[in-house]
Protein backbone atom coordinates (compact mmCIF):
# COMPACT_ATOMS: atom_id res chain seq x y z
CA UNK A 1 73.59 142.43 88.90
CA UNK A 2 70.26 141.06 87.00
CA UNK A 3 68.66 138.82 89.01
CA UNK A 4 67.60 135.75 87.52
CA UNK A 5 64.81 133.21 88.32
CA UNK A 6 65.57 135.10 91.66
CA UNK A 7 69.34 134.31 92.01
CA UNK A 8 72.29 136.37 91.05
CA UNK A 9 73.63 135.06 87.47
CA UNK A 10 74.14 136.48 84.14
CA UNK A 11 75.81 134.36 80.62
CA UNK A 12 79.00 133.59 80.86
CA UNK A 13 79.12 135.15 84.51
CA UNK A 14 77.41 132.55 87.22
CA UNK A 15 78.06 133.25 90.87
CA UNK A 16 75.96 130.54 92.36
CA UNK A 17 78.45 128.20 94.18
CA UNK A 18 75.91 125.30 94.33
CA UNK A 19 75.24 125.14 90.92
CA UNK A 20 79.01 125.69 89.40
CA UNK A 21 81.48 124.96 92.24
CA UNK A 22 85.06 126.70 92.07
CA UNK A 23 85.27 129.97 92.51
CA UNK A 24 89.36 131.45 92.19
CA UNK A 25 90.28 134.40 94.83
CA UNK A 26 93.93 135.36 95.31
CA UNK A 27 95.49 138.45 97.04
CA UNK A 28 98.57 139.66 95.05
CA UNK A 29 101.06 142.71 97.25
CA UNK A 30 101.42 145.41 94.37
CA UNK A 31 103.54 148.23 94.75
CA UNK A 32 101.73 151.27 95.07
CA UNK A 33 98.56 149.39 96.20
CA UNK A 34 97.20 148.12 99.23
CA UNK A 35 95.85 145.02 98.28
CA UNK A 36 94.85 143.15 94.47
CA UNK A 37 91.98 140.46 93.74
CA UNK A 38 91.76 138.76 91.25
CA UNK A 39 88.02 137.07 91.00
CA UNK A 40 87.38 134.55 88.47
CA UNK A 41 85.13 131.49 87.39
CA UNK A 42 86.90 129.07 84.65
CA UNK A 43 87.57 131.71 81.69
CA UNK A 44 86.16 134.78 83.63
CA UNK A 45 88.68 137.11 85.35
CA UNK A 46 88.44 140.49 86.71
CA UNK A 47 90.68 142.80 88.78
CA UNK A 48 90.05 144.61 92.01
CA UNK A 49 91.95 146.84 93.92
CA UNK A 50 92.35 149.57 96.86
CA UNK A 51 94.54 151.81 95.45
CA UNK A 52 96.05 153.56 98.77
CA UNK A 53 97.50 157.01 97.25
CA UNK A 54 93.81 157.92 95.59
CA UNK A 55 92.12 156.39 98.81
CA UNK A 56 89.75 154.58 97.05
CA UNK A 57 88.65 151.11 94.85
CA UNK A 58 89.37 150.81 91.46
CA UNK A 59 88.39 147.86 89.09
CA UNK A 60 89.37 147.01 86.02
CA UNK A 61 89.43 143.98 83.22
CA UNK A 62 92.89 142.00 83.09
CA UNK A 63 94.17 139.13 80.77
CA UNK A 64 96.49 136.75 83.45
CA UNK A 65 98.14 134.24 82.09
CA UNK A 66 97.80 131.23 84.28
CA UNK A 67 99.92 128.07 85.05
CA UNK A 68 99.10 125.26 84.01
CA UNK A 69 97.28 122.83 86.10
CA UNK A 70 93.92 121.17 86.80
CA UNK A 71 92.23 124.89 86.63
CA UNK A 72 94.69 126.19 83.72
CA UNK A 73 93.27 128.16 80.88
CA UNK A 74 95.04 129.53 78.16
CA UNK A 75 93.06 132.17 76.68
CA UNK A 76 91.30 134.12 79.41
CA UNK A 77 88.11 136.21 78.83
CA UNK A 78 87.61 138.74 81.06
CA UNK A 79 84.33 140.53 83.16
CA UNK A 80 84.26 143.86 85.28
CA UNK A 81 82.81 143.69 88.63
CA UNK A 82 83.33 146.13 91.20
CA UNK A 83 82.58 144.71 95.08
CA UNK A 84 84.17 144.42 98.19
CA UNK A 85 88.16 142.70 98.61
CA UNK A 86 87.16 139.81 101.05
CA UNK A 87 83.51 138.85 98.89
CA UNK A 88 84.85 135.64 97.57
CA UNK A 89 86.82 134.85 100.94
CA UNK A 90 85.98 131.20 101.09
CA UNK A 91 85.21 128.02 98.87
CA UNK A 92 88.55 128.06 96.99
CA UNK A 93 92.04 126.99 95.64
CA UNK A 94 95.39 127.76 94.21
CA UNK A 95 95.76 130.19 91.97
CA UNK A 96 99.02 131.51 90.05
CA UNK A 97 99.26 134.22 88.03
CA UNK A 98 101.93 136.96 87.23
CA UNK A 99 101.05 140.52 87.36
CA UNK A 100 100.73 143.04 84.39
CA UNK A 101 104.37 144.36 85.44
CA UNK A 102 105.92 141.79 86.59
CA UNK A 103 107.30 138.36 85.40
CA UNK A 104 106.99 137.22 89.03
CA UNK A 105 104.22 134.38 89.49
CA UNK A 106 102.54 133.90 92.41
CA UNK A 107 100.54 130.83 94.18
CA UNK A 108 98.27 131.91 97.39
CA UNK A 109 96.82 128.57 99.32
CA UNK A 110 93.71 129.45 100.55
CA UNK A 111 90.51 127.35 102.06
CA UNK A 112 87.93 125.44 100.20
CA UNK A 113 85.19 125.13 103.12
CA UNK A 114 82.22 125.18 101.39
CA UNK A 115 79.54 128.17 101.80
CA UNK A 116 75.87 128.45 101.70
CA UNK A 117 73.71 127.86 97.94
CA UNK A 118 74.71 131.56 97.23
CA UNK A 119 76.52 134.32 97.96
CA UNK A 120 75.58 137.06 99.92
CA UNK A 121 76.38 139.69 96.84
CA UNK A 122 74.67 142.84 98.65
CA UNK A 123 74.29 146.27 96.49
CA UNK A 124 74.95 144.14 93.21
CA UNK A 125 71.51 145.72 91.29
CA UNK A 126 73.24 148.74 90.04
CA UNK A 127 76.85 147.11 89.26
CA UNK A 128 77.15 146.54 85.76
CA UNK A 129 78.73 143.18 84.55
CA UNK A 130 80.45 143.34 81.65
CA UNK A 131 81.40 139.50 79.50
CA UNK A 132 82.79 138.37 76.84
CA UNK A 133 78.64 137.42 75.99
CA UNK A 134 77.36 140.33 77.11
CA UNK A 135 78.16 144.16 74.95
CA UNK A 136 80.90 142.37 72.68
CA UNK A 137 81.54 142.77 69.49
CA UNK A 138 80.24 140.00 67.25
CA UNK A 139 82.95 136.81 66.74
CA UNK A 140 84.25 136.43 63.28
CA UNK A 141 83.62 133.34 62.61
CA UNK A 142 80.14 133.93 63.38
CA UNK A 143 79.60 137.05 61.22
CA UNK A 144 77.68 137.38 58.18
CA UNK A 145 75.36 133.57 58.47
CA UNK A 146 72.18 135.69 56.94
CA UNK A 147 68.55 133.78 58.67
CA UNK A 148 65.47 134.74 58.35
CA UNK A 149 63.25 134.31 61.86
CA UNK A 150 59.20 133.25 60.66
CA UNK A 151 56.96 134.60 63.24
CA UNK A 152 59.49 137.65 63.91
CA UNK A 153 56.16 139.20 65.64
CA UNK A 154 56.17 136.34 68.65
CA UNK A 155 57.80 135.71 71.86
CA UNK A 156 60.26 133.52 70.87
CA UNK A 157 60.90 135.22 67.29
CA UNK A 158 62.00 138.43 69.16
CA UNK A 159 63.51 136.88 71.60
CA UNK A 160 66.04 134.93 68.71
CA UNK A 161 66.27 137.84 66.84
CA UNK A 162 67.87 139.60 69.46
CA UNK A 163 70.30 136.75 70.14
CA UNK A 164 71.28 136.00 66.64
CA UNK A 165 72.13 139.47 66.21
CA UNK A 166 74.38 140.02 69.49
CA UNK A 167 75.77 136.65 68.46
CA UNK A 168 76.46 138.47 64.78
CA UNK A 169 74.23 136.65 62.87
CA UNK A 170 72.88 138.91 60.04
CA UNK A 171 68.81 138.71 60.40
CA UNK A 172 67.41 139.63 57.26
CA UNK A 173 64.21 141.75 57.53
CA UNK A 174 61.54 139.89 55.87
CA UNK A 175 59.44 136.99 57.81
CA UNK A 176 56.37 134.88 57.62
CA UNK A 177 53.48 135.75 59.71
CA UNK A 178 49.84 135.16 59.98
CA UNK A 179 47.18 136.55 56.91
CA UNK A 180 46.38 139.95 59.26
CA UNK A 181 49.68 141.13 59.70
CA UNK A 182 50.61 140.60 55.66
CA UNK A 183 52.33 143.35 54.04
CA UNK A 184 52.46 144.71 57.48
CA UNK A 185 55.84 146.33 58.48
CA UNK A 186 57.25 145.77 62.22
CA UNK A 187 59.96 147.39 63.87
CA UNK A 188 62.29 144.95 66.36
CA UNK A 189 65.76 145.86 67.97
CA UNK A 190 65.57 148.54 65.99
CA UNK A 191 65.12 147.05 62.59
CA UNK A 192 62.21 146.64 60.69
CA UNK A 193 60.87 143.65 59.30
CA UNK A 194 58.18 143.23 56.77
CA UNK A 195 56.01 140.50 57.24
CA UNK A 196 54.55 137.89 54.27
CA UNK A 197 51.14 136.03 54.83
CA UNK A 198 50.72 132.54 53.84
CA UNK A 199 49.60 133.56 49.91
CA UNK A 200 52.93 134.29 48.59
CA UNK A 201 55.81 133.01 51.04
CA UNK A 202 57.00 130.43 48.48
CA UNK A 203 57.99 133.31 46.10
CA UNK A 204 59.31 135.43 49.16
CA UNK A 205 61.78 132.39 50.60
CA UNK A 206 62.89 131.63 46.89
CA UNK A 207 64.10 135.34 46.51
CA UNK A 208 65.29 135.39 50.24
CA UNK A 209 67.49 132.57 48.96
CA UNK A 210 68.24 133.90 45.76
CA UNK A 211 69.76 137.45 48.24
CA UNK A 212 71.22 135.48 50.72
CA UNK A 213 72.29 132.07 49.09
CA UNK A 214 73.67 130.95 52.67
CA UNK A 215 70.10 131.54 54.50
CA UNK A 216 69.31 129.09 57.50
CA UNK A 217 65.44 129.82 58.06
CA UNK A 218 64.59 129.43 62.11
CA UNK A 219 60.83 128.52 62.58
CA UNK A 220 58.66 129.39 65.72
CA UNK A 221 55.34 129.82 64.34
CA UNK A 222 52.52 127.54 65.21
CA UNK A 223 52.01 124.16 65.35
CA UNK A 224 49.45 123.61 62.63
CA UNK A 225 52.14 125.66 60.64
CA UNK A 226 55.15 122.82 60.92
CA UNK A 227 54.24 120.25 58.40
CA UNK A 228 53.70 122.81 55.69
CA UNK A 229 56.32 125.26 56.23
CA UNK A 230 58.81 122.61 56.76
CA UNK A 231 57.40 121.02 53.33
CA UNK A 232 58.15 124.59 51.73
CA UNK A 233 61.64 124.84 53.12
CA UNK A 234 62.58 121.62 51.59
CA UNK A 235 60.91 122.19 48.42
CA UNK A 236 62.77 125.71 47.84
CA UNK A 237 65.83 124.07 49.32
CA UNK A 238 66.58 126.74 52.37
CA UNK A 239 67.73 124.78 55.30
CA UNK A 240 66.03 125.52 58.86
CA UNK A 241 66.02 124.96 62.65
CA UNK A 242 62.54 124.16 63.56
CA UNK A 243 61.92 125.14 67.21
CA UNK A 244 58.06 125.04 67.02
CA UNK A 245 56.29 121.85 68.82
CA UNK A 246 53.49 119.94 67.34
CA UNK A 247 52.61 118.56 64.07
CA UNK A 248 53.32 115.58 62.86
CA UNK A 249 56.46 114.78 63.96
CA UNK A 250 57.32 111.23 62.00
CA UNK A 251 56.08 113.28 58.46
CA UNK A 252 58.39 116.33 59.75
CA UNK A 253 61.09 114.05 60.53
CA UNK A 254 60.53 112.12 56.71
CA UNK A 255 60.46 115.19 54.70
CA UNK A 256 63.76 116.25 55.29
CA UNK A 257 65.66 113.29 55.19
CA UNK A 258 63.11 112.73 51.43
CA UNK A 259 64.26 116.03 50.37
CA UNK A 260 68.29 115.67 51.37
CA UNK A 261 67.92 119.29 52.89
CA UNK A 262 70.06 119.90 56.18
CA UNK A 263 67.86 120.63 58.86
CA UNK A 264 67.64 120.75 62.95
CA UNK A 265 64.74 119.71 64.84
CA UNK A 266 63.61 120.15 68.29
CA UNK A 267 60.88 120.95 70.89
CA UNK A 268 62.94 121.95 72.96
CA UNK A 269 66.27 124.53 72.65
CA UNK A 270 67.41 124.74 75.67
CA UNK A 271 70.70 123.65 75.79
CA UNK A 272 71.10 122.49 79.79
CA UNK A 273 67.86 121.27 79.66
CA UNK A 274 68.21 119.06 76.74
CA UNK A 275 71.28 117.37 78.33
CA UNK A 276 69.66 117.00 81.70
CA UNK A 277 66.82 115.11 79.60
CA UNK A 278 69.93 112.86 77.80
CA UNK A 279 70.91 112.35 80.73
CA UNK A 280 67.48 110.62 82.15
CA UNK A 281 67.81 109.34 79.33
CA UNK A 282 71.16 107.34 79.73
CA UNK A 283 70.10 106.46 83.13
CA UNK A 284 66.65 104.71 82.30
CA UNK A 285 68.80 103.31 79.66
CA UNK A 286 71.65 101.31 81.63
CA UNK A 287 69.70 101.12 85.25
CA UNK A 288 66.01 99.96 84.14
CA UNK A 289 63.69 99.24 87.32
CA UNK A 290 66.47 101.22 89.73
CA UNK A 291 63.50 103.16 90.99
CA UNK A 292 61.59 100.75 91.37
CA UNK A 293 58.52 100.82 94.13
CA UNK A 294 58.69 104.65 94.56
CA UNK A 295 56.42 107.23 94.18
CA UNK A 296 56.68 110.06 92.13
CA UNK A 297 54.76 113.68 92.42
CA UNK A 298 55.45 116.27 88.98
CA UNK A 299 54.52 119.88 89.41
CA UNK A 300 55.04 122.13 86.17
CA UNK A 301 54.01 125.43 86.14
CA UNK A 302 54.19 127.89 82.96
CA UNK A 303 52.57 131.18 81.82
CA UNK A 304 48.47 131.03 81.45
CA UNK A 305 48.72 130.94 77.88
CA UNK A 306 50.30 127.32 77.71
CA UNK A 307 47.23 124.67 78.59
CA UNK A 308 48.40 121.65 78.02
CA UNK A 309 50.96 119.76 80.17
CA UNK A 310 55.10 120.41 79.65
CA UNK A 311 56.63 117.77 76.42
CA UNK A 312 59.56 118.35 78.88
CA UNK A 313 58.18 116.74 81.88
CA UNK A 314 56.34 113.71 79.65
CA UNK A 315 59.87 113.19 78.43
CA UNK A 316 61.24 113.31 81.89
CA UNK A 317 58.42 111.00 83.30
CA UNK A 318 58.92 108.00 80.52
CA UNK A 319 62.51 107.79 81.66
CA UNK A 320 60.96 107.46 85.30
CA UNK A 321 59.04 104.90 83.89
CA UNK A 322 61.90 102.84 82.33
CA UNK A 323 63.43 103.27 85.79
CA UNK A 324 60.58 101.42 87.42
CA UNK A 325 58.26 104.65 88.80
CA UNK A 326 54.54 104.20 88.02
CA UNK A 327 53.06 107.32 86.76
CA UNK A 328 50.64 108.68 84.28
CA UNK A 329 50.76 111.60 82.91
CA UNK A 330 47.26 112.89 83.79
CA UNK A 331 48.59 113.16 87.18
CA UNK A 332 51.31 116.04 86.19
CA UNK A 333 50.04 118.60 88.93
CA UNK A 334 49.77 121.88 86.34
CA UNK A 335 50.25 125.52 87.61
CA UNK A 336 48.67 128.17 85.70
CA UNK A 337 47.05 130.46 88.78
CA UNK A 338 49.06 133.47 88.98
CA UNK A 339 48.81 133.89 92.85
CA UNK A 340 49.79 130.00 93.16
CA UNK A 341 52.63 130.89 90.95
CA UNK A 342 53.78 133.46 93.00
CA UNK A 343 53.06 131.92 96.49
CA UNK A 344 53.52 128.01 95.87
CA UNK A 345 56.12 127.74 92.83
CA UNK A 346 58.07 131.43 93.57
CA UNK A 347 57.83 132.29 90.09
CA UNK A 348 59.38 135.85 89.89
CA UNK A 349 56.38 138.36 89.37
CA UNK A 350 58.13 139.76 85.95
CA UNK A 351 58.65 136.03 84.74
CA UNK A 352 54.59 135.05 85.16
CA UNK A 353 54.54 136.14 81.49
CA UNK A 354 56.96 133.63 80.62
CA UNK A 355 58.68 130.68 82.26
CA UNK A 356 58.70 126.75 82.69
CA UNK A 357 59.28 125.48 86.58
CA UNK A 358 59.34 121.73 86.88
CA UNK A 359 59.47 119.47 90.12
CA UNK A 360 60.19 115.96 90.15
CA UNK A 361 59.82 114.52 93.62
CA UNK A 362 61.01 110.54 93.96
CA UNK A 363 59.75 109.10 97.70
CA UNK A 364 60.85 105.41 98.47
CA UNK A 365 58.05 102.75 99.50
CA UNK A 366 58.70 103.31 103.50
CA UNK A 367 58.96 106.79 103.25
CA UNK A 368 62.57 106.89 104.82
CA UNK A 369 64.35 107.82 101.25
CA UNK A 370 63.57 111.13 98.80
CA UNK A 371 64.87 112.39 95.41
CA UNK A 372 64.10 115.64 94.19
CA UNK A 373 65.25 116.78 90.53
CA UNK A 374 63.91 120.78 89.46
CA UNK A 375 64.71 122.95 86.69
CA UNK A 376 63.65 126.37 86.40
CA UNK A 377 63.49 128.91 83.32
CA UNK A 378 62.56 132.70 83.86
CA UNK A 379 62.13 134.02 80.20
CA UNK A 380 62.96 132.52 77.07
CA UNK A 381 66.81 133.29 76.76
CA UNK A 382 67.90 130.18 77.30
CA UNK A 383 65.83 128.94 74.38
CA UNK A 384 67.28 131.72 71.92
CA UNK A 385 70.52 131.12 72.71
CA UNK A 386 70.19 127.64 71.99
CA UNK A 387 68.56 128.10 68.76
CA UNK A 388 71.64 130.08 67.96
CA UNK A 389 74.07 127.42 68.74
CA UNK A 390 71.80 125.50 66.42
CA UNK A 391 72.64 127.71 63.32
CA UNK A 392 75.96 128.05 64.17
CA UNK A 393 76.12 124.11 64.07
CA UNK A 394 74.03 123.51 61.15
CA UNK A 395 76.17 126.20 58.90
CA UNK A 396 78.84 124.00 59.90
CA UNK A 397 77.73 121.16 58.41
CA UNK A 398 76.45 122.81 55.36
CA UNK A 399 79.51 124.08 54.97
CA UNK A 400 81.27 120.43 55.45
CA UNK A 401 78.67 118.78 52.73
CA UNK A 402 78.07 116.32 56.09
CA UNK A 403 76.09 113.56 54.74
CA UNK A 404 73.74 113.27 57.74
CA UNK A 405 71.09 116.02 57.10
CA UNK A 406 68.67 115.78 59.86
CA UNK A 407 69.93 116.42 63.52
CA UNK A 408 68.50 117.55 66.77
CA UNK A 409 69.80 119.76 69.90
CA UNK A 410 71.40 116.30 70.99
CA UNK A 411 73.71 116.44 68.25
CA UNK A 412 74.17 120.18 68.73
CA UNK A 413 75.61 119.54 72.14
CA UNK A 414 77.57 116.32 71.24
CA UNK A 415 79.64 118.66 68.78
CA UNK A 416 81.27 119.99 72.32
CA UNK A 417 81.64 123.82 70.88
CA UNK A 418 78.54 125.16 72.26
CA UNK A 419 78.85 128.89 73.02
């Protein structure tokens, strides 16, 4: 299994306990086998078995239908995993279910003691995990929204690009870029993608819309580049998700909602993160001063490339301010040493490239009382993803006529059918 941010995960398949709770086990007698498991998180399901005539394991996907209940789900996805019976033996609850051949359901009581912050998956690295997010075939409903990523050539352009397309977004092969790669063709995930400089990309985006009259344009170019391109977009009329930071933010914000053209706007895509920053933001909101006297120490560390200090930990610091912490924000400690990444933070060595750790440590006035909030990104997935959701909302809306026109990741979530 991947390892992520150095703890076993992958999307749609999380095995750390701490983070998601229930875990389903159950042991089912089948004829002609020794024993069954059926291993499962919410929608996820998969099948193991010893079969005793061929003396060995055997795994496979399986569609249960299960009764209903507090943990009942009607429409099951399923993952592959192959491990060990007795993996998942503790940390868990009823589960019924009725076998491929058999109408015969099943409940097996079994403990919920709770177990360590993970599980002790050994030999996992070279067991492929198979979900319904991961080597599936493109939804329906998704298939066929055409966008066009600007800065195709960066991090984060890549990075959506390959998202949008596993998500089955078609990405149409023509992007903005800087004056020196103009004209300039560039091959990514195996497409390639010809690149316009800033003389001519009004003419480019008008025929890009005149192609693909349902384009959604995602932006992740620079920040000296958002007033103008976002000026551009509303002037051709192409609506866009603007991920890039900086600019002016109030003139951003005013030409859209001048122009009537549907737009989304945010710093920052990550989904989880955004609504661990909502809710800071609820809390400062309806419990102002309830942190009152304490002390407060912020550590951020990011790749080298990224010098100034995290727009996600000033956001999370003014809600510690509402809630009565003093702190300024030249006093954000800032990580950009590679060795104190490694040694201090425990940044993975192949995320140094490319991550955002954040501490937040709370200590009350006699010492005898701590709070400690930390989120942790290896790579920019989580971001990509995200800015997929984004499109997937905003076609949505286009498609409704909504009359609100300018929405951020906050409204993304609120809609409640995040991916």
């Amino acid at each position: 299994m991947n390892s992520d941010c150095g703890r076993s995960r992958r999307k749609g398949c999380r095995w750390e306990e701490s983070r998601l709770g229930l875990l389903w086990r159950s042991v089912y007698a089948k004829q002609g086998h020794s024993e069954v498991t059926f291993v499962g998180y919410k929608r996820e399901i998969c099948i193991i078995w010893n079969d005793s005539q061929k003396g060995q394991q055997e795994a496979k996907t399986l569609n249960p239908q299960i009764d209903s209940g507090p943990h009942s789900s009607s429409s099951m996805a399923t993952c592959f995993l192959k491990t060990t019976p007795n993996l998942f033996h503790k940390h868990q609850n009823y589960l019924a279910f009725s076998a491929n051949s058999t109408s015969t359901r099943t409940s097996v009581p079994v403990s919920q003691k709770r177990r360590s912050r993970s599980f002790p998956v050994v030999s996992m690295s070279a067991t492929p995990v198979q979900t319904s997010l991961v080597k599936s075939a493109p939804s329906s409903q998704n298939t066929g929204i055409p966008i066009m990523v600007n800065a195709c050539t960066g991090k984060m352009g890549k990075a959506v690009i390959n998202a949008a397309e596993a998500a089955g977004l078609l990405v149409v092969p023509v992007s903005f870029g800087c004056e020196e790669e103009s004209g300039k063709t560039f091959e990514i995930g195996g497409k390639d993608f010809l690149v316009h400089g800033p003389s001519d990309r009004e003419s480019v985006l008008s025929s890009a819309l005149e192609k693909y009259p349902n384009l959604i344009v995602v932006d992740y170019t620079v920040p000296n580049a958002v007033n103008g391109n976002a000026e551009l977009y509303c002037k051709v009329g192409v609506p866009f998700v603007m991920g890039t930071t900086g600019g002016d933010r109030d003139l951003l914000h005013k030409t859209v909602e001048d122009s009537k053209n549907y737009a989304v706007i945010s710093p920052q895509m990550g989904k989880q993160v955004v609504a661990f920053l909502a809710a800071m933001e609820i809390m400062a909101e309806q419990f102002p001063g309830a942190f009152s006297g304490y002390s407060l120490q912020v550590l951020e560390s990011h790749q080298a490339s990224k010098v100034d200090a995290s727009g996600t930990a000033k956001a999370v610091i003014s809600c510690f301010n509402k809630l009565g912490v003093s702190f300024d924000m030249d006093q954000i400690k800032l990580i950009r040493d590679r060795k104190q990444q490694l040694e201090m933070v425990g940044v993975p060595e192949e995320h140094l490239s490319g991550h955002a750790f954040h501490m937040y440590h709370l200590t009350s006035p006699d010492d005898t009382v701590s709070f400690e909030f930390q989120h942790n990104v290896c790579g920019r997935s989580i971001y990509a993803e995200g800015t997929v959701d984004a499109v997937l909302f905003l076609a949505k809306k286009i498609e409704a006529k909504d009359e609100k026109r300018l929405y951020n990741m906050i409204d993304v979530l609120g809609e409640g059918n995040v991916r």
